[in-house]
Protein backbone atom coordinates (compact mmCIF):
# COMPACT_ATOMS: atom_id res chain seq x y z
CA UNK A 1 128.50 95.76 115.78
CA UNK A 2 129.83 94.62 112.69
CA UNK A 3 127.50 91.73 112.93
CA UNK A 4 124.29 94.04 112.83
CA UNK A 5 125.72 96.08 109.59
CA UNK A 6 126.20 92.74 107.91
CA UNK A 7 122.70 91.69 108.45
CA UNK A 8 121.53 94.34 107.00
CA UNK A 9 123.73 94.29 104.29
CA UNK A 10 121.82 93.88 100.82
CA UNK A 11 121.70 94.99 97.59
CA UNK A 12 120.37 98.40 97.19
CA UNK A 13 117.18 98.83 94.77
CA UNK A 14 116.86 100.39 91.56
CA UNK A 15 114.59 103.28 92.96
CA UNK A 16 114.39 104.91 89.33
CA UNK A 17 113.11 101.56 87.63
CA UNK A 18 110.71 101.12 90.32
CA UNK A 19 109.55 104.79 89.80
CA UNK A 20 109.44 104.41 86.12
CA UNK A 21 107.26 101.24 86.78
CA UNK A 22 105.07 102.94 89.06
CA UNK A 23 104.30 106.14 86.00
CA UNK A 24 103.69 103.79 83.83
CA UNK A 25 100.98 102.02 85.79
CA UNK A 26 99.61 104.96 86.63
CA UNK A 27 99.42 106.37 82.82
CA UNK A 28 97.44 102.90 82.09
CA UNK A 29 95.22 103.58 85.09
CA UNK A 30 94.60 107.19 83.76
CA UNK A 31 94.50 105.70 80.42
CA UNK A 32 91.79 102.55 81.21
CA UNK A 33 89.32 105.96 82.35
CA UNK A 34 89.26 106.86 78.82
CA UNK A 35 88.31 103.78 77.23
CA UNK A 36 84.95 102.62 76.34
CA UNK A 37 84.58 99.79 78.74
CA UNK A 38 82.01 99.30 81.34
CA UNK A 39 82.48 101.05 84.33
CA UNK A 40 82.63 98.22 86.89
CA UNK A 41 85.14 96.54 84.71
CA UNK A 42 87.34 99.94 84.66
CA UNK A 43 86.87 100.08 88.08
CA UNK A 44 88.05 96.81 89.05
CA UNK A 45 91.02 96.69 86.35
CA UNK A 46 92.02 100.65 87.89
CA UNK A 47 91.76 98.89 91.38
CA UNK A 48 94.08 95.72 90.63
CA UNK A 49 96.92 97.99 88.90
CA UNK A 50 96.25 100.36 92.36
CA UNK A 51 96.94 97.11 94.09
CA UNK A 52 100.02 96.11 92.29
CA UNK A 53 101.27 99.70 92.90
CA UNK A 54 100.94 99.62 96.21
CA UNK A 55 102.49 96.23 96.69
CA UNK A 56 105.95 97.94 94.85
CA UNK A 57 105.66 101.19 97.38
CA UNK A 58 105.79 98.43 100.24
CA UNK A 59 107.71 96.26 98.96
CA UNK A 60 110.78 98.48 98.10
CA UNK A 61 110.51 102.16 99.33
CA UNK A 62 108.83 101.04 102.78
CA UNK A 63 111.77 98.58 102.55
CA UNK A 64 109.81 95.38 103.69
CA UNK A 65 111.27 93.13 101.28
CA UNK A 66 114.20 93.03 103.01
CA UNK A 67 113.44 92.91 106.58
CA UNK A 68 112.63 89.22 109.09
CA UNK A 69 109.95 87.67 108.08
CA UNK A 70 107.87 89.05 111.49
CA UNK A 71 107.97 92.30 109.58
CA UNK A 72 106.30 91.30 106.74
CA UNK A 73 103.74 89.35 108.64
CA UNK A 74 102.91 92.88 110.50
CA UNK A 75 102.15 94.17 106.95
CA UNK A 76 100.37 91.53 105.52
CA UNK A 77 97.73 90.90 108.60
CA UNK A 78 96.29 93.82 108.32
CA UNK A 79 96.06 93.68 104.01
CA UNK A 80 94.58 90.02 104.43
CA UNK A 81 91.95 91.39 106.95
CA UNK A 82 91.04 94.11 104.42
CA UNK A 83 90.61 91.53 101.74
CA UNK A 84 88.28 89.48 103.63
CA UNK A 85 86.21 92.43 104.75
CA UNK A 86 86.18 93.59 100.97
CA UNK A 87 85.08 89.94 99.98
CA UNK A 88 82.45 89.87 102.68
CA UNK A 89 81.00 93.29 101.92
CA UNK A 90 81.30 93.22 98.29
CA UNK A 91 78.08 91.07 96.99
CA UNK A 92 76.29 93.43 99.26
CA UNK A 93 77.23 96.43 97.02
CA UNK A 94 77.40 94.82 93.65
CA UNK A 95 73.71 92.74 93.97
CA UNK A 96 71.95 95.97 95.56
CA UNK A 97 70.94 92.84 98.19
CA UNK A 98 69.81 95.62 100.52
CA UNK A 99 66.90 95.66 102.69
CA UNK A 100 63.90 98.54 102.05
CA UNK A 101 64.48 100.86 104.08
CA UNK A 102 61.09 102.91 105.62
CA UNK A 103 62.11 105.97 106.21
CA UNK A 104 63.13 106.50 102.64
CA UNK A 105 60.77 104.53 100.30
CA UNK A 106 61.75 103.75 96.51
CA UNK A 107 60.23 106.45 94.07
């Protein structure tokens, strides 16, 4: 028993720097909407800092940093998966390479 407790024993997180972190990315993603940038680049700069926030929620309030490794390979499978299918999918939307569709003819 005592075994278990001390391999789980580690240090405890700073939840309230980690909050503070995650405000302030969020005040530069609400910020970055109000700047005169293109709106592909605010998008993609609004989705990296969503990224990076999303990392810190899983990383220390979902508590995977400091589980086995198997753990964090069960996160990261599915997040690798989503990148590829974003990759894939993603000259599709940003070169319009779509075919013409009949039903619905351009104007």
């Amino acid at each position: 028993m005592t075994q278990d407790i001390a391999a789980h024993d580690h240090a405890q997180p700073d939840y309230l720097k980690i909050w503070i972190a995650l405000m302030v990315l969020m005040a530069i993603s609400v910020g970055l909407s109000f700047l005169p940038l293109a709106q592909t680049t605010t998008t993609v700069l609004i989705m990296m800092l969503s990224t990076v926030k999303a990392v810190l929620v899983i990383l220390y309030f979902m508590h995977v940093r400091y589980e086995r490794i198997l753990i964090g390979m069960l996160v990261a499978t599915p997040l690798i998966l989503f990148g590829v299918l974003i990759g894939g999918l993603l000259p599709d939307f940003v070169l319009g390479a779509w075919p013409a569709d009949p039903y619905f003819p351009a104007p």
